[in-house]
C-alpha atoms as a PDB file:
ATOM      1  CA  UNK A   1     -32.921   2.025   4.061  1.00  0.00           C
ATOM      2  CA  UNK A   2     -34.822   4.943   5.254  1.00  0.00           C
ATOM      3  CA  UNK A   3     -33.916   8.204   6.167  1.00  0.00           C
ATOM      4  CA  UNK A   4     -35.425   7.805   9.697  1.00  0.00           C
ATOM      5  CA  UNK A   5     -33.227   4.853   9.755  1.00  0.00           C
ATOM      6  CA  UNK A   6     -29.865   6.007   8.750  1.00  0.00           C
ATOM      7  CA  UNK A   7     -29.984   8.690  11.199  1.00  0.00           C
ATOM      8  CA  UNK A   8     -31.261   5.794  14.267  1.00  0.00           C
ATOM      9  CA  UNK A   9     -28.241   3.993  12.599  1.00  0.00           C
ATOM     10  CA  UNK A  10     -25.782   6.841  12.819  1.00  0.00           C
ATOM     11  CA  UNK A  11     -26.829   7.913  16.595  1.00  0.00           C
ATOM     12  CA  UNK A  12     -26.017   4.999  17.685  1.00  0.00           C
ATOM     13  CA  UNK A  13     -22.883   4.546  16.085  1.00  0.00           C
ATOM     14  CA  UNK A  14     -22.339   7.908  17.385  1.00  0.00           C
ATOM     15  CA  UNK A  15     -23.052   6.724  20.703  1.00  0.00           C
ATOM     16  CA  UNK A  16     -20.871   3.411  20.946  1.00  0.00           C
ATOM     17  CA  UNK A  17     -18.167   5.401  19.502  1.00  0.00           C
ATOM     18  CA  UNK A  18     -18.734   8.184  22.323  1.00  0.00           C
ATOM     19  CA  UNK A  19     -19.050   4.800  25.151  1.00  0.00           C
ATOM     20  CA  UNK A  20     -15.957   3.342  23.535  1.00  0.00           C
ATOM     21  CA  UNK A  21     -14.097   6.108  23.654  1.00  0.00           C
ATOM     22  CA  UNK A  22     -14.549   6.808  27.289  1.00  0.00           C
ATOM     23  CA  UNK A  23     -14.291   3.024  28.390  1.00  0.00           C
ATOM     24  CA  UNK A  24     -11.107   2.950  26.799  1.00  0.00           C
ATOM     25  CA  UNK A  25      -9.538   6.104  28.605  1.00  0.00           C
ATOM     26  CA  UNK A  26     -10.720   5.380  31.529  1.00  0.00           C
ATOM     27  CA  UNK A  27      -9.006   1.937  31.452  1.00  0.00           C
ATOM     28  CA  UNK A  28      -5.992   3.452  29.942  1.00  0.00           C
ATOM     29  CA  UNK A  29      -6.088   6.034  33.341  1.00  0.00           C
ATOM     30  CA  UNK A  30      -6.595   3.616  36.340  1.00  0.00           C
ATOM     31  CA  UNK A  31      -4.790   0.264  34.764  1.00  0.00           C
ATOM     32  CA  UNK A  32      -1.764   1.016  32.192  1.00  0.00           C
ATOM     33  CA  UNK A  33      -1.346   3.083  29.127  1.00  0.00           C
ATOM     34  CA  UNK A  34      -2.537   0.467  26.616  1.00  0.00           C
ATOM     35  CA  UNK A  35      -4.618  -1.163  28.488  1.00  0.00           C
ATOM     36  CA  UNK A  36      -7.770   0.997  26.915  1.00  0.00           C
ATOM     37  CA  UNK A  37      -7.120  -0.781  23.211  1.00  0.00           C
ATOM     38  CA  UNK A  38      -6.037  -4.187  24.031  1.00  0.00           C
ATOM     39  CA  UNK A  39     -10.136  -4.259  25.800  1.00  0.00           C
ATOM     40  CA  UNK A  40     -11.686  -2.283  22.511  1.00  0.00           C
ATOM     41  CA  UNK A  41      -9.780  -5.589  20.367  1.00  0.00           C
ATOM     42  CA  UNK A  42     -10.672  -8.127  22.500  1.00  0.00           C
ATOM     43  CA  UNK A  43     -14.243  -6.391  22.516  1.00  0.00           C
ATOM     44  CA  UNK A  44     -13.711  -6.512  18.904  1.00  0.00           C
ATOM     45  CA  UNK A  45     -12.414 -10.122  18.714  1.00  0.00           C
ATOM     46  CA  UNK A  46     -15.007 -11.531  20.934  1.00  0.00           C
ATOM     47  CA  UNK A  47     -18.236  -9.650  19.695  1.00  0.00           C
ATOM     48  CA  UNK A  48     -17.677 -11.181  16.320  1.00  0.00           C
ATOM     49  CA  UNK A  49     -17.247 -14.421  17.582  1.00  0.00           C
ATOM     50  CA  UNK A  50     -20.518 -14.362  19.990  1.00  0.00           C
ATOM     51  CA  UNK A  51     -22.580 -12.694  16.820  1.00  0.00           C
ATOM     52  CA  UNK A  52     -21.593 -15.522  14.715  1.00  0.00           C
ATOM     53  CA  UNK A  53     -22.725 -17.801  17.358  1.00  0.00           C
ATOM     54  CA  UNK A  54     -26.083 -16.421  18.080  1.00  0.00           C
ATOM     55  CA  UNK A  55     -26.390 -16.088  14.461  1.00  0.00           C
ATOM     56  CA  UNK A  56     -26.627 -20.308  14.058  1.00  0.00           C
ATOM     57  CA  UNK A  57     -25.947 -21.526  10.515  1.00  0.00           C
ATOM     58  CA  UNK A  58     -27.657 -18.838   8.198  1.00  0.00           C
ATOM     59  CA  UNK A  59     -27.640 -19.208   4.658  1.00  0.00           C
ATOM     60  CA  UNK A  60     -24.790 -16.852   3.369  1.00  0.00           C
ATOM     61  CA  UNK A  61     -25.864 -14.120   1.996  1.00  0.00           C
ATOM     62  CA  UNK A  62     -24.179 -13.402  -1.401  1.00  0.00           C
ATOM     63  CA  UNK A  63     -24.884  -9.607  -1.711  1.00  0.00           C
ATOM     64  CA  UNK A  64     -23.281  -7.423  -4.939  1.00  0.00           C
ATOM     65  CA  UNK A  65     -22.222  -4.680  -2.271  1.00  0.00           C
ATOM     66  CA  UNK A  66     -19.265  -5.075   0.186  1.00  0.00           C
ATOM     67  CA  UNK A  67     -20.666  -6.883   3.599  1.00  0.00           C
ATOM     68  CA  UNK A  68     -18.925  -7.244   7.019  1.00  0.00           C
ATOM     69  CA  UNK A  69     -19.225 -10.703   8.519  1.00  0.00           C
ATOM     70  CA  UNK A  70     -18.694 -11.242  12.091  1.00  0.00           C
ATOM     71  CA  UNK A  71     -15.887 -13.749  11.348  1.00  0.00           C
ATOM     72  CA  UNK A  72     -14.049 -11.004   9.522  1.00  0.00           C
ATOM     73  CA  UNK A  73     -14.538  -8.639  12.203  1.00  0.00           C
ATOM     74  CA  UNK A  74     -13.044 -10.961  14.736  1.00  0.00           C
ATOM     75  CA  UNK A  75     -10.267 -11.316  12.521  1.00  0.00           C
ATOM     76  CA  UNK A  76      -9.954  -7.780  12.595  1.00  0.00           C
ATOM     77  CA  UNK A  77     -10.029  -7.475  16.262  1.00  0.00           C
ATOM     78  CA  UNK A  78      -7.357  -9.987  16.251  1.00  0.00           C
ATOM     79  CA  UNK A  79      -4.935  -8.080  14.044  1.00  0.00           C
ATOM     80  CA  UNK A  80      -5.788  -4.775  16.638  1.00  0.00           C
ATOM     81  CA  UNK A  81      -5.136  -6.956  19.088  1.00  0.00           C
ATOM     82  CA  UNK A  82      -1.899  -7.888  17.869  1.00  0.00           C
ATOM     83  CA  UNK A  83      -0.749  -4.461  16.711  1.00  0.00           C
ATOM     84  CA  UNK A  84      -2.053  -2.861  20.286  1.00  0.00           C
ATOM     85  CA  UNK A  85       0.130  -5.443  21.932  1.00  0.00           C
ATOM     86  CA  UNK A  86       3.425  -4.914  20.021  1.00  0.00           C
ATOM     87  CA  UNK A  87       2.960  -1.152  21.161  1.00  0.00           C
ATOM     88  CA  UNK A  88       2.509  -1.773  24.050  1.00  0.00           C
ATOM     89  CA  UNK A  89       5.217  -3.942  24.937  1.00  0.00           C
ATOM     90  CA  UNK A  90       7.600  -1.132  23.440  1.00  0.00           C
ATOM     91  CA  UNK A  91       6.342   1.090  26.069  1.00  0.00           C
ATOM     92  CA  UNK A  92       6.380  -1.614  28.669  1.00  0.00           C
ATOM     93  CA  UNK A  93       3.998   0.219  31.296  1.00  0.00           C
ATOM     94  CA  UNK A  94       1.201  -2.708  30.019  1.00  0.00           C
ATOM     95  CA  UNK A  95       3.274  -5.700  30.601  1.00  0.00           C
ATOM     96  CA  UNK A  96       4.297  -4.696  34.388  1.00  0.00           C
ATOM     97  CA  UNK A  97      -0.072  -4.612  35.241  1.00  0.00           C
ATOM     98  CA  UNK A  98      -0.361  -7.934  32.860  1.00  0.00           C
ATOM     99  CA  UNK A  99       2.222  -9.611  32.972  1.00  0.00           C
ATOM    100  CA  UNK A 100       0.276 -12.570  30.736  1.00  0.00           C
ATOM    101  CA  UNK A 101       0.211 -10.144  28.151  1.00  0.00           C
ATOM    102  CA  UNK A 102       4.134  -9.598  27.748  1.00  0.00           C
ATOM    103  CA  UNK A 103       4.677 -12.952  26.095  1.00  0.00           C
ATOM    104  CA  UNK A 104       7.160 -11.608  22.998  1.00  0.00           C
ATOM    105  CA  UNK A 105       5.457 -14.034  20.960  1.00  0.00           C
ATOM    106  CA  UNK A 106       1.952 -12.991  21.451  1.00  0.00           C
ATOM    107  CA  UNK A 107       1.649 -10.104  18.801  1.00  0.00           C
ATOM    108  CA  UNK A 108       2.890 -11.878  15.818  1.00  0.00           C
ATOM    109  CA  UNK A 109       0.305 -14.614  16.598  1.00  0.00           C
ATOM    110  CA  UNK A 110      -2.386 -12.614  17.465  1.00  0.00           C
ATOM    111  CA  UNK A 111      -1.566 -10.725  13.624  1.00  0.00           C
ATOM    112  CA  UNK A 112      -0.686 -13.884  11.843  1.00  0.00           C
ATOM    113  CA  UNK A 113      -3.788 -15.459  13.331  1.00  0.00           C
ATOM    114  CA  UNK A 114      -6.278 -12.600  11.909  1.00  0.00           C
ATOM    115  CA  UNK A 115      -4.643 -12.534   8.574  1.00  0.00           C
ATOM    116  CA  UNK A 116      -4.980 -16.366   8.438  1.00  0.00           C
ATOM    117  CA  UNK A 117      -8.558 -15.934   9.672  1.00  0.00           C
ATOM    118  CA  UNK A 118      -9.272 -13.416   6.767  1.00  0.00           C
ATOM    119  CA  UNK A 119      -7.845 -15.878   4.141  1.00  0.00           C
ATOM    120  CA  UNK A 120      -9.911 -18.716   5.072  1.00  0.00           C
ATOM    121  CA  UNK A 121     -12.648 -16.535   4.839  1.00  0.00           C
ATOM    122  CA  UNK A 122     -12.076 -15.852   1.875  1.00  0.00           C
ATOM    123  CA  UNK A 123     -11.335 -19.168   0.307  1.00  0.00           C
ATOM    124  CA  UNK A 124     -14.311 -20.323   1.619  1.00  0.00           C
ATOM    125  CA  UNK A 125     -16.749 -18.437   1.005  1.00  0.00           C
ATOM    126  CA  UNK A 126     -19.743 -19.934  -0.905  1.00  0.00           C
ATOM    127  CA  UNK A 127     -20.126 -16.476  -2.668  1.00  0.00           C
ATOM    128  CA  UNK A 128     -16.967 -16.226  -3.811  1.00  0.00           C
ATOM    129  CA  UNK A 129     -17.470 -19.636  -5.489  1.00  0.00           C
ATOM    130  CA  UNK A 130     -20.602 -18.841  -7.165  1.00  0.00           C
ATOM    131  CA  UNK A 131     -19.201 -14.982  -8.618  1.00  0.00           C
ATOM    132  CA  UNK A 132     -16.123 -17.164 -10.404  1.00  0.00           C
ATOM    133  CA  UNK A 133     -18.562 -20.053 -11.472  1.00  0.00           C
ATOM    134  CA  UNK A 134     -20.552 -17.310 -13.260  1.00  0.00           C
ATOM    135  CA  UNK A 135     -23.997 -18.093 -11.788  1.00  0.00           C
ATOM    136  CA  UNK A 136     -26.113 -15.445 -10.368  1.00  0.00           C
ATOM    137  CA  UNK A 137     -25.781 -14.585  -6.462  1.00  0.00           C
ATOM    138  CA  UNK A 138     -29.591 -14.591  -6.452  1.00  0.00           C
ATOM    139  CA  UNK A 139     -29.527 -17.796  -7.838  1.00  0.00           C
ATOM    140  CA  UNK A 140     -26.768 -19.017  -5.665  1.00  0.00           C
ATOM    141  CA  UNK A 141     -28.654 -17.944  -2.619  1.00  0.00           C
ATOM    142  CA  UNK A 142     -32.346 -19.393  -3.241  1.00  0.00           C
ATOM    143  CA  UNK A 143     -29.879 -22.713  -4.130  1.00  0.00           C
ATOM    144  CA  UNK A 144     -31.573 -23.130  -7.692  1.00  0.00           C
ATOM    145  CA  UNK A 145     -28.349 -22.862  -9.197  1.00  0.00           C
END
């Protein structure tokens, strides 16, 4: 990656960040304290879910380097989702707005269900297959292997 294209890359992190930020407060101000993260993980939760989607079924791609998958990141939102929850309900001003949201059950599932998520994952992933078979990821991706 370029320089010219880090820096695109990191302004518009930047930005989202800066978006996100005030989204989140200004939910927090007009509907409940709380309110502002349990939107950021659902944004979370559901972004991953749609990118997978519009993604289709891509080849995996097995790189050496750490990579984020949208799955993963939906299971991540899920977990935020969870832990936003279970502080919110100790505060309580969140489950008098939305009600539907002061189920007692609803964090641990919302946790349980990202950390599930994450495991299947990583079970089944086709590159985590071909790193303990011992072929080559380049191999593994072109299929020749």
């Amino acid at each position: 990656m370029s320089l010219a294209d880090w820096k695109a890359r990191s302004i518009l992190i930047a930005a989202g960040a800066l978006v996100a930020w005030l989204v989140t407060g200004w939910i927090d101000a007009f509907l409940a304290p709380g309110a502002g993260g349990v939107w950021l993980a659902l944004t979370m939760l559901l972004g991953g879910v749609a990118v997978r989607l519009r993604q289709g079924r891509q080849a995996a791609s097995c790189a050496v380097g750490p990579r984020l998958r949208p799955l993963q990141v939906s299971c991540f939102g899920a977990i935020a989702l969870g832990v936003q929850l279970l502080h919110a309900s100790e505060t309580g001003a969140l489950a008098t707005a939305l009600p539907v949201l002061a189920a007692p059950w609803l964090p641990a599932a919302c946790i349980l269900g990202g950390v599930i998520g994450l495991a299947i994952l990583s079970f089944g992933s086709d590159c985590r297959n071909a790193a303990y078979s011992g072929e080559s990821l380049e191999d593994h991706e072109r299929g020749t292997a």
